[in-house]
Each structure stands twice: as C-alpha cells, then as structure tokens.
PDB file of N, CA and C in Angstrom:
ATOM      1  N   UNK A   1     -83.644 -97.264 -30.727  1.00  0.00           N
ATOM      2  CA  UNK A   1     -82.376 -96.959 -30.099  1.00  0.00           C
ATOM      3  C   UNK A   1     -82.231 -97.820 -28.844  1.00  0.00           C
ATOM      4  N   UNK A   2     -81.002 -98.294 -27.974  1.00  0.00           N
ATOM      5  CA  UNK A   2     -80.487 -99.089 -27.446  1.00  0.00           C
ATOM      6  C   UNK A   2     -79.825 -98.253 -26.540  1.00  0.00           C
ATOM      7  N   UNK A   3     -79.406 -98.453 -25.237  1.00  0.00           N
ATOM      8  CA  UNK A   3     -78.429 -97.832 -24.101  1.00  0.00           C
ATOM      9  C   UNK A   3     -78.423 -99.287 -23.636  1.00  0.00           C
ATOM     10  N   UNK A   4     -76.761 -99.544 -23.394  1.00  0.00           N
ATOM     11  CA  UNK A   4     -76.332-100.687 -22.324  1.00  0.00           C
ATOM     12  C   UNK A   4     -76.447-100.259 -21.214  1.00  0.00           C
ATOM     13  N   UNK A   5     -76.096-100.604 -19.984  1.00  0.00           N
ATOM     14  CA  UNK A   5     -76.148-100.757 -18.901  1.00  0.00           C
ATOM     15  C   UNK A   5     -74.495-101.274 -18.692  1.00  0.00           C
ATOM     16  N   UNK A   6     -74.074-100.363 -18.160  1.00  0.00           N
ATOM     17  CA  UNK A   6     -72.448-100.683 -17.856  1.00  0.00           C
ATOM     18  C   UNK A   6     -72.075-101.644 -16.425  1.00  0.00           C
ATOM     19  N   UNK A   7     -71.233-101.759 -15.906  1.00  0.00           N
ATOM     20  CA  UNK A   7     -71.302-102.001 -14.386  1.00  0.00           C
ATOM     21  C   UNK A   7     -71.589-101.392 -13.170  1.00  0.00           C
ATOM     22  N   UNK A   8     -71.064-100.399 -13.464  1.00  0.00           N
ATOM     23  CA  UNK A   8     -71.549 -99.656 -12.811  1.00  0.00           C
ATOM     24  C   UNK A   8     -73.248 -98.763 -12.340  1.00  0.00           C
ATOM     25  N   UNK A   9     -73.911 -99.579 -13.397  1.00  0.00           N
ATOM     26  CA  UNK A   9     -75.172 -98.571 -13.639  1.00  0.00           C
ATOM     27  C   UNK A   9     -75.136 -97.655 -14.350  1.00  0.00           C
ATOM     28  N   UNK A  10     -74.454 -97.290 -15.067  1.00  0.00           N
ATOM     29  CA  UNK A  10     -74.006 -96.182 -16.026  1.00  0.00           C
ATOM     30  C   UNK A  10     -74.930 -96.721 -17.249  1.00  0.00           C
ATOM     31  N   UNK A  11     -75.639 -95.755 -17.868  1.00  0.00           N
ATOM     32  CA  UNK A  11     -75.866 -95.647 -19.513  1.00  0.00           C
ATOM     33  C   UNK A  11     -75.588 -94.580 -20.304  1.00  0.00           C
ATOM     34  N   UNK A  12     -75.296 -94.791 -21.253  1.00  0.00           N
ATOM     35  CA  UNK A  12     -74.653 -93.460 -22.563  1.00  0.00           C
ATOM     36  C   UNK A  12     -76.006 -93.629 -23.433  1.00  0.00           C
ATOM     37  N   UNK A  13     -76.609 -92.604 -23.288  1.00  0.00           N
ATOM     38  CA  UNK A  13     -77.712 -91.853 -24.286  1.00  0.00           C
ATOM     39  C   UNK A  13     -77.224 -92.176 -25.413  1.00  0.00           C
ATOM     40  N   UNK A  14     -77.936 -92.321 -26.462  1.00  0.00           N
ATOM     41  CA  UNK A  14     -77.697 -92.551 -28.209  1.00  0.00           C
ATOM     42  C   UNK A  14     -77.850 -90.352 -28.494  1.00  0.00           C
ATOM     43  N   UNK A  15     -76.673 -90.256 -29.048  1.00  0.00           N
ATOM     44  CA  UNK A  15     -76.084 -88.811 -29.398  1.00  0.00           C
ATOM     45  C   UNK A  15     -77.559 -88.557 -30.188  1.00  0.00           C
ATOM     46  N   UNK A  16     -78.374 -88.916 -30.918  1.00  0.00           N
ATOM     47  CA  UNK A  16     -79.421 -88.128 -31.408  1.00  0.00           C
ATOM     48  C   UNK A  16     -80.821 -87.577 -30.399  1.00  0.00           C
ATOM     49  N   UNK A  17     -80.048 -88.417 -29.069  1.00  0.00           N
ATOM     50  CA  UNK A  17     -81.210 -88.184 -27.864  1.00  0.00           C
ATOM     51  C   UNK A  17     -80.576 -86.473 -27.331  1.00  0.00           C
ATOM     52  N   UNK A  18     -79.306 -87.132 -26.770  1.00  0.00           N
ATOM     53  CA  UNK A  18     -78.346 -85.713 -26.455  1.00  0.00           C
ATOM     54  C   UNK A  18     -78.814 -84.352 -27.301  1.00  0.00           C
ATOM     55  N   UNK A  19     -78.337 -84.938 -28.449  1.00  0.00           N
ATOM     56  CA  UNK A  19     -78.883 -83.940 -29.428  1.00  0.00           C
ATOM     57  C   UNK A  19     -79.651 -82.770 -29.804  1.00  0.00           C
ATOM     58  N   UNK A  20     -80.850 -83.760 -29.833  1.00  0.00           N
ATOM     59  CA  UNK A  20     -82.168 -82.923 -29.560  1.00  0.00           C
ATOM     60  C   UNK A  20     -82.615 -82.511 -28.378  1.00  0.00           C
ATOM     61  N   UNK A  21     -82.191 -82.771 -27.278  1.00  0.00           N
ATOM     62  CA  UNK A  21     -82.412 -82.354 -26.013  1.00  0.00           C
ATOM     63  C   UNK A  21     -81.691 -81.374 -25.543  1.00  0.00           C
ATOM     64  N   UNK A  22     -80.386 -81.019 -25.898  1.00  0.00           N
ATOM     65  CA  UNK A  22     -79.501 -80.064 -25.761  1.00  0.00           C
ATOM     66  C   UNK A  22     -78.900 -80.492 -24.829  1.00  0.00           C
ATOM     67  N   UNK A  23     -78.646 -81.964 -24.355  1.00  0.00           N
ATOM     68  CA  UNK A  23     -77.757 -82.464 -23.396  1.00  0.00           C
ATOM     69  C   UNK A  23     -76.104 -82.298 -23.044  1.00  0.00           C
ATOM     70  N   UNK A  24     -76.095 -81.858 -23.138  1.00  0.00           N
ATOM     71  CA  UNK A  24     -73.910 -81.486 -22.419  1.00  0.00           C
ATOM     72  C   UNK A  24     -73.973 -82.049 -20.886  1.00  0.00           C
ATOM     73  N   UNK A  25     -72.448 -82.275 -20.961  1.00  0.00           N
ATOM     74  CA  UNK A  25     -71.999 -82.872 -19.820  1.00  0.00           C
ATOM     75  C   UNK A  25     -72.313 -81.978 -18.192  1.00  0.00           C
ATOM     76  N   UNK A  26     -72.702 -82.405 -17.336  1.00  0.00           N
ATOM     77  CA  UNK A  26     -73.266 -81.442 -16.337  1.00  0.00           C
ATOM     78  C   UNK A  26     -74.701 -81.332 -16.171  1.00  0.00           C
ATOM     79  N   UNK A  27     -75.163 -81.926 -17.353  1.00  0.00           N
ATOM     80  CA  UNK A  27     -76.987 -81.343 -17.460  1.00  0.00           C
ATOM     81  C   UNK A  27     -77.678 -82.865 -16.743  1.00  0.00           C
ATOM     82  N   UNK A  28     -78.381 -82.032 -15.479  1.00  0.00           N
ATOM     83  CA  UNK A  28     -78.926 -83.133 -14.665  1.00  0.00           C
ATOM     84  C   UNK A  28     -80.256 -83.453 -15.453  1.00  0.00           C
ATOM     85  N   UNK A  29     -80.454 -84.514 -14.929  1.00  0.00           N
ATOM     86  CA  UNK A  29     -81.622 -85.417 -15.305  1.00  0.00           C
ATOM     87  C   UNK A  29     -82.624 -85.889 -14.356  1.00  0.00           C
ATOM     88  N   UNK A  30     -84.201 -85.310 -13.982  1.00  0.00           N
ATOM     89  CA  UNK A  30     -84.814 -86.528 -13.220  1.00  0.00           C
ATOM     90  C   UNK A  30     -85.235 -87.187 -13.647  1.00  0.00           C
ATOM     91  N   UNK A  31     -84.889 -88.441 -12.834  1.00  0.00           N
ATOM     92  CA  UNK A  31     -85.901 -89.929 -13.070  1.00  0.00           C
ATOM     93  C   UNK A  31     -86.647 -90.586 -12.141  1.00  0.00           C
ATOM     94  N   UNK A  32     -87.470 -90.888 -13.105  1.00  0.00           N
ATOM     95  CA  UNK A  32     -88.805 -91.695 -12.593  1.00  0.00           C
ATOM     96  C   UNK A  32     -88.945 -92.638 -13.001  1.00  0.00           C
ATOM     97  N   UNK A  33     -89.606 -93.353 -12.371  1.00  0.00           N
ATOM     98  CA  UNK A  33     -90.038 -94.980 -12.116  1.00  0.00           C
ATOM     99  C   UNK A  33     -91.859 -94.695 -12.229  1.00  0.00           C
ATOM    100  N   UNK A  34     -92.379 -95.705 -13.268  1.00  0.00           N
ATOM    101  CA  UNK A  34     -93.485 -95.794 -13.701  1.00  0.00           C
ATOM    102  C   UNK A  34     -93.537 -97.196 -14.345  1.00  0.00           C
ATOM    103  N   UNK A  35     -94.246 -97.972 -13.528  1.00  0.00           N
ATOM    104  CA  UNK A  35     -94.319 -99.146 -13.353  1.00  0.00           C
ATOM    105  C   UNK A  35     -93.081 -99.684 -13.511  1.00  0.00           C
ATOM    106  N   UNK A  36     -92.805-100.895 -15.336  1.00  0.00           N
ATOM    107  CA  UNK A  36     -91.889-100.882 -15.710  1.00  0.00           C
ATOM    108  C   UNK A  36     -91.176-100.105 -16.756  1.00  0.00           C
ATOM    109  N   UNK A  37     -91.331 -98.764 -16.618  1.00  0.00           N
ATOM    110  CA  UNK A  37     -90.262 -97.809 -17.140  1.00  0.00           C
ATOM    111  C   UNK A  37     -89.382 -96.829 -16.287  1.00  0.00           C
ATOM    112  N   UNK A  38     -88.036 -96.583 -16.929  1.00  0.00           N
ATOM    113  CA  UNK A  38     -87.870 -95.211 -16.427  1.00  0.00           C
ATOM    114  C   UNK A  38     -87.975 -94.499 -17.530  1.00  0.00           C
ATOM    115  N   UNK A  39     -88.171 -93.370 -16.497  1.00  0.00           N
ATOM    116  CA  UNK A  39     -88.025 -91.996 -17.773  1.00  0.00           C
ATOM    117  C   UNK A  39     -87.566 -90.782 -17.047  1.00  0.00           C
ATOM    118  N   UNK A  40     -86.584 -90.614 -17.760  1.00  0.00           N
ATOM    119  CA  UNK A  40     -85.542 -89.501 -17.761  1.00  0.00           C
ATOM    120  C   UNK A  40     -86.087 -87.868 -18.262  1.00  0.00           C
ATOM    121  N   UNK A  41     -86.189 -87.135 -17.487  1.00  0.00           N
ATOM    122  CA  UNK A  41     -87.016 -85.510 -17.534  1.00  0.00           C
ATOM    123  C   UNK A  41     -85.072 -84.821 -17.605  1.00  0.00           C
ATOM    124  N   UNK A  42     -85.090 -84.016 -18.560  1.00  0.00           N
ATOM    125  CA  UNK A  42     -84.013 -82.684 -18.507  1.00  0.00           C
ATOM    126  C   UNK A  42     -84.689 -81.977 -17.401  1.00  0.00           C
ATOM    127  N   UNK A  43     -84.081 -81.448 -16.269  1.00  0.00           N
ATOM    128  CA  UNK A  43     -84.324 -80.895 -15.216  1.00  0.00           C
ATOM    129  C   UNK A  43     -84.036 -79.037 -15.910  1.00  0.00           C
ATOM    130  N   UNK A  44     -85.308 -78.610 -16.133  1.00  0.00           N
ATOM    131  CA  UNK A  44     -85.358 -77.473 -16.889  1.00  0.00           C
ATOM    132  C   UNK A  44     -85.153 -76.205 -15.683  1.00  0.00           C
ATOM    133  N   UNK A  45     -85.808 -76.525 -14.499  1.00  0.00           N
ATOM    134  CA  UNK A  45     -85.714 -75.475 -13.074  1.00  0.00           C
ATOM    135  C   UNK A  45     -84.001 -75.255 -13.324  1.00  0.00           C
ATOM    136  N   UNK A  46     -83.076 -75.898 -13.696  1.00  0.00           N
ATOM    137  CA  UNK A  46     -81.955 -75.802 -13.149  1.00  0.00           C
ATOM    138  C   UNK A  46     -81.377 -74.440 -14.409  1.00  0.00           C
ATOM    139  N   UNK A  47     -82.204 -74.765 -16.008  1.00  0.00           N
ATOM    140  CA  UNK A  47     -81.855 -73.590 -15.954  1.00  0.00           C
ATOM    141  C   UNK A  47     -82.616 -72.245 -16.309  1.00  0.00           C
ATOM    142  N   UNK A  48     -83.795 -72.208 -15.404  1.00  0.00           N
ATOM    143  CA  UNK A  48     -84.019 -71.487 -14.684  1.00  0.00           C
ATOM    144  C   UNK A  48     -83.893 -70.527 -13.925  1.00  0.00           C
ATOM    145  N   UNK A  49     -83.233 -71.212 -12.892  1.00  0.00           N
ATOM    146  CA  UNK A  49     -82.731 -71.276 -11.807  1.00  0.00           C
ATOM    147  C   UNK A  49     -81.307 -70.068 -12.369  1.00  0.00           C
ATOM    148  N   UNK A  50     -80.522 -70.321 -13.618  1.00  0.00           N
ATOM    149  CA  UNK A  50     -79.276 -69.745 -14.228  1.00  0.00           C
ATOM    150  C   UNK A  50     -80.372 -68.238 -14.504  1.00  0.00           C
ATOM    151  N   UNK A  51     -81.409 -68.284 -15.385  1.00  0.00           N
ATOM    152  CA  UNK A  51     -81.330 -66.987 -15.830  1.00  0.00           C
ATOM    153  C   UNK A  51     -82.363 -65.931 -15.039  1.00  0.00           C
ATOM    154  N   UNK A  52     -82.562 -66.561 -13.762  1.00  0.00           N
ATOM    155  CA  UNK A  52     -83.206 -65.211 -12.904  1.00  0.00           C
ATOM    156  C   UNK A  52     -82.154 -64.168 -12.752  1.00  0.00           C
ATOM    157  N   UNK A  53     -83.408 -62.975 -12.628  1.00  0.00           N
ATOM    158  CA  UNK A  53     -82.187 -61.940 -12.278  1.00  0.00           C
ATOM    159  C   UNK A  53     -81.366 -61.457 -13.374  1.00  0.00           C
ATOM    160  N   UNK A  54     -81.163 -61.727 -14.882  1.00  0.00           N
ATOM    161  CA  UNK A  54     -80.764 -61.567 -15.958  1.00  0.00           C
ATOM    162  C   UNK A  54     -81.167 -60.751 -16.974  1.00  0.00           C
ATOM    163  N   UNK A  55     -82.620 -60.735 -16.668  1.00  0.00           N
ATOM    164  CA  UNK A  55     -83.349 -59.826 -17.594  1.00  0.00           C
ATOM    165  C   UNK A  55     -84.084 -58.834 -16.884  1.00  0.00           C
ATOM    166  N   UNK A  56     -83.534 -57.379 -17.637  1.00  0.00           N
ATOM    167  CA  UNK A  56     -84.006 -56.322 -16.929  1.00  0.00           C
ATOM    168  C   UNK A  56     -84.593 -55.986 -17.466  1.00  0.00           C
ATOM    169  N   UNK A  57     -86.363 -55.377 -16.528  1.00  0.00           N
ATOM    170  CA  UNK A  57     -87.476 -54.228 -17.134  1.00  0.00           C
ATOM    171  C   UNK A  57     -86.933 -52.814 -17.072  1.00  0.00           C
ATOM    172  N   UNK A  58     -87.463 -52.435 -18.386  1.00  0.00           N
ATOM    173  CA  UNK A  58     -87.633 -51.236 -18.361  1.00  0.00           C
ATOM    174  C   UNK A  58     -88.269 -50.132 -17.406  1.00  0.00           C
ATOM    175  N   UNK A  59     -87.668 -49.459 -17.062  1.00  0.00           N
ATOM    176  CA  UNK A  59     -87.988 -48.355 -15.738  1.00  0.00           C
ATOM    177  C   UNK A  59     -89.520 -48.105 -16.014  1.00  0.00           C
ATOM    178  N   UNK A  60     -90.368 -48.388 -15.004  1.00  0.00           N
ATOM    179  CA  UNK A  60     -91.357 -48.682 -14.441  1.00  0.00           C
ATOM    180  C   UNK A  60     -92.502 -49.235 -14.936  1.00  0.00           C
ATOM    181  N   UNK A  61     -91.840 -50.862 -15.386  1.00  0.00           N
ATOM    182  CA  UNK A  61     -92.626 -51.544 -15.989  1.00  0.00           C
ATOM    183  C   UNK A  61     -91.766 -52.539 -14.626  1.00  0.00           C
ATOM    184  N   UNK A  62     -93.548 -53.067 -14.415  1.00  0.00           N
ATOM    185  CA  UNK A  62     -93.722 -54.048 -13.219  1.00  0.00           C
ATOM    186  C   UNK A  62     -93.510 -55.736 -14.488  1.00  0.00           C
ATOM    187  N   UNK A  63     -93.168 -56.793 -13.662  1.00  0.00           N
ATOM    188  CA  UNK A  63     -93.623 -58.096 -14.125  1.00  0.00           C
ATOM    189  C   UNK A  63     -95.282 -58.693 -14.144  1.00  0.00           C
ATOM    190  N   UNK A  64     -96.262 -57.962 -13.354  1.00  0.00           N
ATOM    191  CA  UNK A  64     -97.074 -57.923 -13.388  1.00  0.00           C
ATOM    192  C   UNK A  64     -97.468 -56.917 -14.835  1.00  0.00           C
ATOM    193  N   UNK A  65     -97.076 -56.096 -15.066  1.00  0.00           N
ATOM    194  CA  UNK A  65     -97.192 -55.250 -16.870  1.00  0.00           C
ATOM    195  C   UNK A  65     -96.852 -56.313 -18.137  1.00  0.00           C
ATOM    196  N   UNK A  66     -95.900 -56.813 -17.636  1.00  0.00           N
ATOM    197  CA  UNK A  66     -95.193 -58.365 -18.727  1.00  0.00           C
ATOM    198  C   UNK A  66     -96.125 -59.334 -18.818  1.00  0.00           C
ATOM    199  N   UNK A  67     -96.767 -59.410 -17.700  1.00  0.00           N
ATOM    200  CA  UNK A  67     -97.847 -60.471 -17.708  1.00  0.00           C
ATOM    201  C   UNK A  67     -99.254 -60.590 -18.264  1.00  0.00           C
ATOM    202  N   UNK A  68     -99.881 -59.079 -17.848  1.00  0.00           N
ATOM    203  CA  UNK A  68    -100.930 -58.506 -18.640  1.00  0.00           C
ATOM    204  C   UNK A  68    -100.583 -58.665 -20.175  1.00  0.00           C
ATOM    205  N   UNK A  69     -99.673 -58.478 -20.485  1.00  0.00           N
ATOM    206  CA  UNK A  69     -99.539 -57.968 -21.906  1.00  0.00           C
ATOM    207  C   UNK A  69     -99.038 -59.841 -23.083  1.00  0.00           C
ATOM    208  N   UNK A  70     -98.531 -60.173 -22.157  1.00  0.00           N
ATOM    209  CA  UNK A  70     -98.728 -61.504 -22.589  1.00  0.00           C
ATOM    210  C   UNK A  70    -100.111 -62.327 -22.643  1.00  0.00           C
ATOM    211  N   UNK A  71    -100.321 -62.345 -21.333  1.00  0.00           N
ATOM    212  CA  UNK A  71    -101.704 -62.761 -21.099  1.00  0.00           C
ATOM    213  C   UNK A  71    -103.133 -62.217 -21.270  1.00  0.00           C
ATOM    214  N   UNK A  72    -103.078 -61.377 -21.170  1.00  0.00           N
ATOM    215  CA  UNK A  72    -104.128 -60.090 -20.851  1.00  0.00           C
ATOM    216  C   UNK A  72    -104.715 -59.612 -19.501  1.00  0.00           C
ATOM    217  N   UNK A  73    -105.945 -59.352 -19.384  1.00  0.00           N
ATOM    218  CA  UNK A  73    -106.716 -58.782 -17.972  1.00  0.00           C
ATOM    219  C   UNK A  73    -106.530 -60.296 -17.401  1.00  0.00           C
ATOM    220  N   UNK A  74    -106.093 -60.038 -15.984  1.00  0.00           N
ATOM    221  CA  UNK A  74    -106.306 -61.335 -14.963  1.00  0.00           C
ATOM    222  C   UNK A  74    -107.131 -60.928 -14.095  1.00  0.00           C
ATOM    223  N   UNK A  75    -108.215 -62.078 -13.352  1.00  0.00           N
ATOM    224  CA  UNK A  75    -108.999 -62.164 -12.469  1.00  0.00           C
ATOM    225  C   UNK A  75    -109.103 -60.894 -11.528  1.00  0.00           C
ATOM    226  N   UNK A  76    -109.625 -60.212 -11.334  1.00  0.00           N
ATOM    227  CA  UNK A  76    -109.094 -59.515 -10.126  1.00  0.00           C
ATOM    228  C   UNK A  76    -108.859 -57.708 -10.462  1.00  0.00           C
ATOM    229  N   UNK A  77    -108.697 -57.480 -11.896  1.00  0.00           N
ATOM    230  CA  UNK A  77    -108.209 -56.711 -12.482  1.00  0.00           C
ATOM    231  C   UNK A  77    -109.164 -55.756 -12.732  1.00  0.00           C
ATOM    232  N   UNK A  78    -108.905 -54.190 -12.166  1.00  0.00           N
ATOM    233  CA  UNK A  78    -109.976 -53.239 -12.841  1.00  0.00           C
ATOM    234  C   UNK A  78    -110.159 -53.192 -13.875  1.00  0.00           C
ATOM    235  N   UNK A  79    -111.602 -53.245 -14.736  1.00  0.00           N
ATOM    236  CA  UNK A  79    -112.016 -53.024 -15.992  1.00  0.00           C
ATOM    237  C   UNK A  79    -112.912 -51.892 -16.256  1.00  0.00           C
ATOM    238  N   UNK A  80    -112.336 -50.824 -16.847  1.00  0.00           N
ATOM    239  CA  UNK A  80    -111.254 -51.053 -17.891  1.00  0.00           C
ATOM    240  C   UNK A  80    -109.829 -50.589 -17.102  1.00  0.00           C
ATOM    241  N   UNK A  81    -109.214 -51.323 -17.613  1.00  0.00           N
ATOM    242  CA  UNK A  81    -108.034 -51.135 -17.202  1.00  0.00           C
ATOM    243  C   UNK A  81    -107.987 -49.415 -16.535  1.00  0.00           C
ATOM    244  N   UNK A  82    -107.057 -49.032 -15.754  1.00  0.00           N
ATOM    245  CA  UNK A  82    -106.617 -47.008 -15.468  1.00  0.00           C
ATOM    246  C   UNK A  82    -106.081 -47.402 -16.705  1.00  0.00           C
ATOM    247  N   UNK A  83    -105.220 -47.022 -17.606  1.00  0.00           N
ATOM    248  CA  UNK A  83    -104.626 -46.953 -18.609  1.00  0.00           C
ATOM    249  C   UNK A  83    -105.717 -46.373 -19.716  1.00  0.00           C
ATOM    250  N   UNK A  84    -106.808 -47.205 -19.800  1.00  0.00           N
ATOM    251  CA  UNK A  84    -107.854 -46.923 -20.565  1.00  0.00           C
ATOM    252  C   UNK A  84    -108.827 -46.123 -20.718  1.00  0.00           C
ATOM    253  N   UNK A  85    -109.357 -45.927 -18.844  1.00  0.00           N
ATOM    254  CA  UNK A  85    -110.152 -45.256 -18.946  1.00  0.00           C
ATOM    255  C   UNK A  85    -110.549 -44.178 -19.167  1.00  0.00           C
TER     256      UNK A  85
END
C-alpha cells in the first residue's frame, strides 16, 4: 500500500488501513519517529478516556473484587482469602 504526501503534509490512509483499525474522522493518531520510519499508534487512552465512569458495579462489589476475579489473589492478599475461610 502507498499514501502520497499532499502539500500540505497531508496523507490519506489506504481505506483497508482505516478499516481494520476502526479509523473515523476525529480519531487521533500518535506519531513517532524511529530512525527512518514513522509510525502512526490509534491513540486508544482517548477512548478510554470516553468510557470511564460508564460502567456500573454492582452494590458492593469493589474494582478491586473485578480484579481478583479476573486475575486472581494479588501480592499482598490474605490467604485464604475471608471469603474462604
């Protein structure tokens, strides 16, 4: 795949890049410089950033409970769990 370089500095992504990336108009991009490349990152924090605050726990379930249960026992953690013992 190919992108010109307009006058402005402008390039148009080839639509199968857009595509698969889920690119729409508005969706920032960082770039980096690595040696002689750039490379273009979808700036994912941004949406992020959209869905804090969106999803609600269930009454008295901590994010620390979401986490255990994804992850399991973390560092630090009574064993056996109160729950268990």
């Amino acid at each position: 795949m190919e992108a010109t370089v307009a006058e402005r500095g402008q390039i148009t992504l080839p639509k199968a890049v857009r595509d698969a990336l889920g690119l729409t108009k508005g969706t920032t991009l960082k770039v980096e410089l690595d040696g002689g490349r750039i490379i273009l990152r979808k700036d994912v924090g941004d949406a992020l950033s959209k869905m804090r605050g969106r999803i609600k726990l269930p009454e008295g379930v901590t994010t620390d409970d979401v986490m255990r249960e994804l992850r399991g026992r973390a560092p630090g953690d009574p064993y056996p769990p109160p729950d268990e013992a």
